[in-house]
Every structure is written in structure tokens, then in C-alpha cells.
N, C-alpha and C. Protein backbone atom coordinates (compact mmCIF):
# COMPACT_ATOMS: atom_id res chain seq x y z
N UNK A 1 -10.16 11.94 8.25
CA UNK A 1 -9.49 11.76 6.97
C UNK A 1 -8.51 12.91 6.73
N UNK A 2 -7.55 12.40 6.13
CA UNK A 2 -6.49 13.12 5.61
C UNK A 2 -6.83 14.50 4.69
N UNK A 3 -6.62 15.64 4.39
CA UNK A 3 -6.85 16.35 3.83
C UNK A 3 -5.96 16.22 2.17
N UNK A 4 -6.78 16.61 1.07
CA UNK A 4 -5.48 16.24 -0.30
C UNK A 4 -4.22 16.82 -0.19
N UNK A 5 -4.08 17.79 1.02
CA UNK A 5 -2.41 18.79 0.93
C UNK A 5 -1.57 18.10 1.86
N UNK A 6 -2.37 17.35 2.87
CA UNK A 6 -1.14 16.56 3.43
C UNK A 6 0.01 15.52 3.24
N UNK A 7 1.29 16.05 3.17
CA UNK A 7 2.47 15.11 2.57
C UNK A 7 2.36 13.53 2.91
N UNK A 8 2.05 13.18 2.04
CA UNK A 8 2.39 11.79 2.62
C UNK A 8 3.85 10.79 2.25
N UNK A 9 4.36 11.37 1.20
CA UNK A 9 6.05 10.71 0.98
C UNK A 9 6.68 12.13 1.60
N UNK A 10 7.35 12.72 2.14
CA UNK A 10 8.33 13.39 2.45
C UNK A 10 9.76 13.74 1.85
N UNK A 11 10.16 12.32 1.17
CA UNK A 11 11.28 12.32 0.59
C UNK A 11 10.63 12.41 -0.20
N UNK A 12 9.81 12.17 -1.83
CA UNK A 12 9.57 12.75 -2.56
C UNK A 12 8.42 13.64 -2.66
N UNK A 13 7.83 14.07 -1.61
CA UNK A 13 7.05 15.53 -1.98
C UNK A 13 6.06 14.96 -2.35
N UNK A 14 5.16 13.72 -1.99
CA UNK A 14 3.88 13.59 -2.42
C UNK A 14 2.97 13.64 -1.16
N UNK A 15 1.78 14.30 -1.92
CA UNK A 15 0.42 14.80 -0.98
C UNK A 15 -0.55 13.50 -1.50
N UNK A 16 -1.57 13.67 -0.64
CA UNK A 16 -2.53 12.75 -0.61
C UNK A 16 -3.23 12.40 -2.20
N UNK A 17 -3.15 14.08 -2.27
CA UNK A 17 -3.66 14.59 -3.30
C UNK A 17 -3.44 14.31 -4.56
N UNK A 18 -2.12 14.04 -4.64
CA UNK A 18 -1.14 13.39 -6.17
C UNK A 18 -1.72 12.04 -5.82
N UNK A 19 -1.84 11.03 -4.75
CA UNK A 19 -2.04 9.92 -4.65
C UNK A 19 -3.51 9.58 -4.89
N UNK A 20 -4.16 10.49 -4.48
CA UNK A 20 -5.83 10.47 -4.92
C UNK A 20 -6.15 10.46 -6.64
N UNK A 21 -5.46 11.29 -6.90
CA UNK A 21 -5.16 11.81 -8.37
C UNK A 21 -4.94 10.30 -9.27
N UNK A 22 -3.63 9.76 -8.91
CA UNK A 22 -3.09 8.17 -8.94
C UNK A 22 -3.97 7.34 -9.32
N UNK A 23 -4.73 7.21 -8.05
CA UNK A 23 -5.99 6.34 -8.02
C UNK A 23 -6.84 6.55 -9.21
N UNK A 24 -7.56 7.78 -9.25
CA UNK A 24 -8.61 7.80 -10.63
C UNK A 24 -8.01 7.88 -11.65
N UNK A 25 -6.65 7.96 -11.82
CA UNK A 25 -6.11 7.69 -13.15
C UNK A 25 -5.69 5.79 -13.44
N UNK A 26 -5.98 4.83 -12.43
CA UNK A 26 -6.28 3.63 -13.21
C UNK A 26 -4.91 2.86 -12.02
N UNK A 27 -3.97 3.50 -11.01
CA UNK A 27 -3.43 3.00 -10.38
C UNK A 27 -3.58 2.31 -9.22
N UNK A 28 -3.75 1.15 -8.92
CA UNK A 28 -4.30 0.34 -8.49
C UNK A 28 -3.88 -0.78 -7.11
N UNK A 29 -2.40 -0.46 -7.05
CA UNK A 29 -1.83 -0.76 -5.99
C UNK A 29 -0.55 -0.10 -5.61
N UNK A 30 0.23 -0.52 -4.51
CA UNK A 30 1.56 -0.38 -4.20
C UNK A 30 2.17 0.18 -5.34
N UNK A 31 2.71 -1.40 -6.19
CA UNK A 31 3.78 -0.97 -7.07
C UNK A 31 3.02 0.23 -8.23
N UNK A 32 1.91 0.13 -8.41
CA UNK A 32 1.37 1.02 -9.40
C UNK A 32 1.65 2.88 -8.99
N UNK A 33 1.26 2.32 -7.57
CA UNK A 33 1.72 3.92 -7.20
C UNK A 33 2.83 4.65 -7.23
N UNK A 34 4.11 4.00 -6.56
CA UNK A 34 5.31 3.69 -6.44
C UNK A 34 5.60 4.42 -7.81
N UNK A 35 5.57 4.08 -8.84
CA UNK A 35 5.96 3.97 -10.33
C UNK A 35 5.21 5.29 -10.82
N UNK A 36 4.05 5.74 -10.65
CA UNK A 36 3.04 6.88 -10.97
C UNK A 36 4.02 8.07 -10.24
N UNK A 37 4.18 7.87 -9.08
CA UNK A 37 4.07 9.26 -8.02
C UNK A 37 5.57 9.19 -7.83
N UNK A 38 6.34 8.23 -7.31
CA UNK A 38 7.38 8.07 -7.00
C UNK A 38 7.61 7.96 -5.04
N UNK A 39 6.38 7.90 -4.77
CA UNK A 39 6.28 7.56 -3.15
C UNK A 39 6.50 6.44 -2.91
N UNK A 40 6.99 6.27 -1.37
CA UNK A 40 7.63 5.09 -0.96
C UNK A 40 9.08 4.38 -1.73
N UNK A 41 9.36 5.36 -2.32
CA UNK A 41 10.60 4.55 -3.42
C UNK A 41 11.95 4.87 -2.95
N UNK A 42 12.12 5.62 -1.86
CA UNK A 42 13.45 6.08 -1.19
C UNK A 42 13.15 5.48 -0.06
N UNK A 43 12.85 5.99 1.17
CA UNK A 43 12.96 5.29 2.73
C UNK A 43 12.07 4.52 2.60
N UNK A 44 10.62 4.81 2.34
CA UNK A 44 9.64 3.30 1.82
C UNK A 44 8.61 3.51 3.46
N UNK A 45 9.17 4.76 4.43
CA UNK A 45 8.22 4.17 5.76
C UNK A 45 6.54 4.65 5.18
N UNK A 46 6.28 5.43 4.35
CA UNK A 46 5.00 5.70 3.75
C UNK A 46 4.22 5.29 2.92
N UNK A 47 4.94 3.62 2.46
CA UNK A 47 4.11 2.61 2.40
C UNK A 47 2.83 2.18 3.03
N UNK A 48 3.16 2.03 4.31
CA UNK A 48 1.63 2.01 5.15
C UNK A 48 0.51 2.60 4.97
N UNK A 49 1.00 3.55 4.79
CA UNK A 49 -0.33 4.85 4.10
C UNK A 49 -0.45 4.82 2.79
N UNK A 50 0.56 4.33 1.83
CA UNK A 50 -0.25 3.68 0.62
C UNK A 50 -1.43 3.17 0.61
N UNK A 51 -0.93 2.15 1.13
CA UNK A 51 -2.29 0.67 1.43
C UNK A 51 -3.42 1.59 2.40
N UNK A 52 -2.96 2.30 3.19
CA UNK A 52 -4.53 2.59 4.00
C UNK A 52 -5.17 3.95 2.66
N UNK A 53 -4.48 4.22 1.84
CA UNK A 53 -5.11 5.81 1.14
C UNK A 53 -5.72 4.87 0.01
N UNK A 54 -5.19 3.41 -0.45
CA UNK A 54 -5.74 3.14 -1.65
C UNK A 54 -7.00 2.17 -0.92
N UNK A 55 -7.07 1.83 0.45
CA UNK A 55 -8.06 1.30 1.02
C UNK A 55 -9.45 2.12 1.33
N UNK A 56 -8.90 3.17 1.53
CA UNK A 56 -9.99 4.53 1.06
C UNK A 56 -10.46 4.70 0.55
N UNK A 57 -9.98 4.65 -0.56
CA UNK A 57 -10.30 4.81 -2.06
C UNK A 57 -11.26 3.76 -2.65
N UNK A 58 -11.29 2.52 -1.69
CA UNK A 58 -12.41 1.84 -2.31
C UNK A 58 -11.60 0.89 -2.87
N UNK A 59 -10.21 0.45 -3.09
CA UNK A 59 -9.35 -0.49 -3.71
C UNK A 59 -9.09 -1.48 -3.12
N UNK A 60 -9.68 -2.44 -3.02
CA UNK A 60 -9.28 -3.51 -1.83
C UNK A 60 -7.72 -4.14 -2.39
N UNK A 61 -6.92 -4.65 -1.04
CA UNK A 61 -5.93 -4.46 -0.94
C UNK A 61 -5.79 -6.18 -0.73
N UNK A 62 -4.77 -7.37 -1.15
CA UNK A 62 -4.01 -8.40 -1.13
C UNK A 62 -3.48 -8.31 0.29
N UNK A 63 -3.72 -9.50 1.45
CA UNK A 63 -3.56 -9.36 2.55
C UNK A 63 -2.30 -10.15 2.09
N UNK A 64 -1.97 -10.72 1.29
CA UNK A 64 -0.44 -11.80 1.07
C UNK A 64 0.84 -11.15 1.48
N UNK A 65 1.71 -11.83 1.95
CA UNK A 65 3.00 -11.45 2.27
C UNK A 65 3.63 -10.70 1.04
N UNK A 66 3.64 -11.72 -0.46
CA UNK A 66 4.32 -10.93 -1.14
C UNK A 66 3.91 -11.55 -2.45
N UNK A 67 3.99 -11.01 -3.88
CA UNK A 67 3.21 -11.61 -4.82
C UNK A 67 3.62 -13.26 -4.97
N UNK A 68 4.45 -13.61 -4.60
CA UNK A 68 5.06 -15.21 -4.47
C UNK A 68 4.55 -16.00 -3.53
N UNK A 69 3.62 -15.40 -2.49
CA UNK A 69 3.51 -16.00 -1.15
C UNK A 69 1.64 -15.10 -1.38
N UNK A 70 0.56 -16.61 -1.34
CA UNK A 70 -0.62 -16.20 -1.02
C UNK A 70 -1.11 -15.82 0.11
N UNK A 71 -0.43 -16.25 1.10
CA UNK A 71 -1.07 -16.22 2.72
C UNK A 71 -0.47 -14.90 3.15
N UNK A 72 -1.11 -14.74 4.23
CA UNK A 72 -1.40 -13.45 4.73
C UNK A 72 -0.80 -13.49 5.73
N UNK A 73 0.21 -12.79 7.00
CA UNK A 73 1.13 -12.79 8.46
C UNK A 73 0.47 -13.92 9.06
N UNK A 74 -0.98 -13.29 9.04
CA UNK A 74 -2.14 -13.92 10.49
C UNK A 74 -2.33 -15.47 9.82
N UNK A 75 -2.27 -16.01 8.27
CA UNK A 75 -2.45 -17.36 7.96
C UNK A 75 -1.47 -18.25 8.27
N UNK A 76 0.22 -17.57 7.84
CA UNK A 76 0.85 -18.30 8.21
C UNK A 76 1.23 -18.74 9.32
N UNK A 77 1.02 -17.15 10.08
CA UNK A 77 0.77 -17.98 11.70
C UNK A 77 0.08 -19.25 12.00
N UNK A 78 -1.18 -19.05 11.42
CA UNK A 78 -2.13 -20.37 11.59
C UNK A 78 -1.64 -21.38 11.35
N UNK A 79 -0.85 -21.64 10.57
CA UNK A 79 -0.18 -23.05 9.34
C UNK A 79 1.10 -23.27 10.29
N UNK A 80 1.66 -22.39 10.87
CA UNK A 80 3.14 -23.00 11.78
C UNK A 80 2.72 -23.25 13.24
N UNK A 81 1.67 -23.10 13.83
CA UNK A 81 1.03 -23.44 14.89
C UNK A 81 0.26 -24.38 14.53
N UNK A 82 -0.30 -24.92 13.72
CA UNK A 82 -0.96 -25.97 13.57
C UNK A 82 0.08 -27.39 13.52
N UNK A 83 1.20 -26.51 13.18
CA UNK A 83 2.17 -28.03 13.24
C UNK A 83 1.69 -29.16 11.85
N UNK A 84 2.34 -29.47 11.87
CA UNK A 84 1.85 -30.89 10.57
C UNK A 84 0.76 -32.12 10.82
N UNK A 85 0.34 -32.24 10.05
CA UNK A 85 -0.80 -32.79 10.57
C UNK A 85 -1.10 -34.14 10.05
């Protein structure tokens, strides 16, 4: 595990630690964090480690593509390989 001092946005200067912080103050996903801390909101590659630091945390995480779309990479795979049926 990550230690709380390690940077995890770079472009804005956030540690694990502000993001841990995040969490017990009631923030609860992506965009919640995003908006709290200001990580991931310039280059965005420390997104990934959003989702794995708030998966840590005990926050289970929406496998969906995007709030418009319920299915998940690996479902829709399933659904365009299955072909029509």
C-alpha cells in the first residue's frame, strides 16, 4: 500500500493523503473527488488510482462505461459477440 505522502495527481499536488482525507469526509467517487481535491482534472492519467484508492477505502466502485451506459467493457463485449439473437 501506498503511503498518505505519496503524490498521486502530480499536476495538482495531491497525496494519497488529501484523497484519504476526501474519502472520510463523505466523497464517494470519481467525480466527487475530482471536485474535493482537484485530481485527475488536468491530464486525468491518475484517474486509475482514483478508483483503485477509493477501492481501498472500502467504496465499491460502478464497473459501467459511463453514467449513461450500465454495462461494463467485459459485458458489452459479451452482448457484441453474442450477435443478435
Amino acid at each position: 500500500a501506498l503511503p498518505a505522502a505519496a503524490q498521486i495527481c502530480s499536476c495538482n499536488n495531491v497525496t494519497k493523503g488529501d484523497l484519504t482525507d476526501a474519502i472520510a469526509c463523505g466523497c464517494t467517487d470519481v467525480p466527487a473527488l475530482k471536485s474535493c481535491t482537484k485530481a485527475g482534472t488536468s491530464f486525468g492519467s491518475c484517474v486509475p488510482l482514483l478508483k483503485q484508492i477509493l477501492e481501498a477505502e472500502g467504496v465499491e466502485q460502478s464497473k459501467a462505461l459511463c453514467e449513461h451506459f450500465s454495462h461494463s467493457r467485459a459485458e458489452l463485449f459479451e452482448i457484441i459477440s453474442a450477435g443478435p439473437s
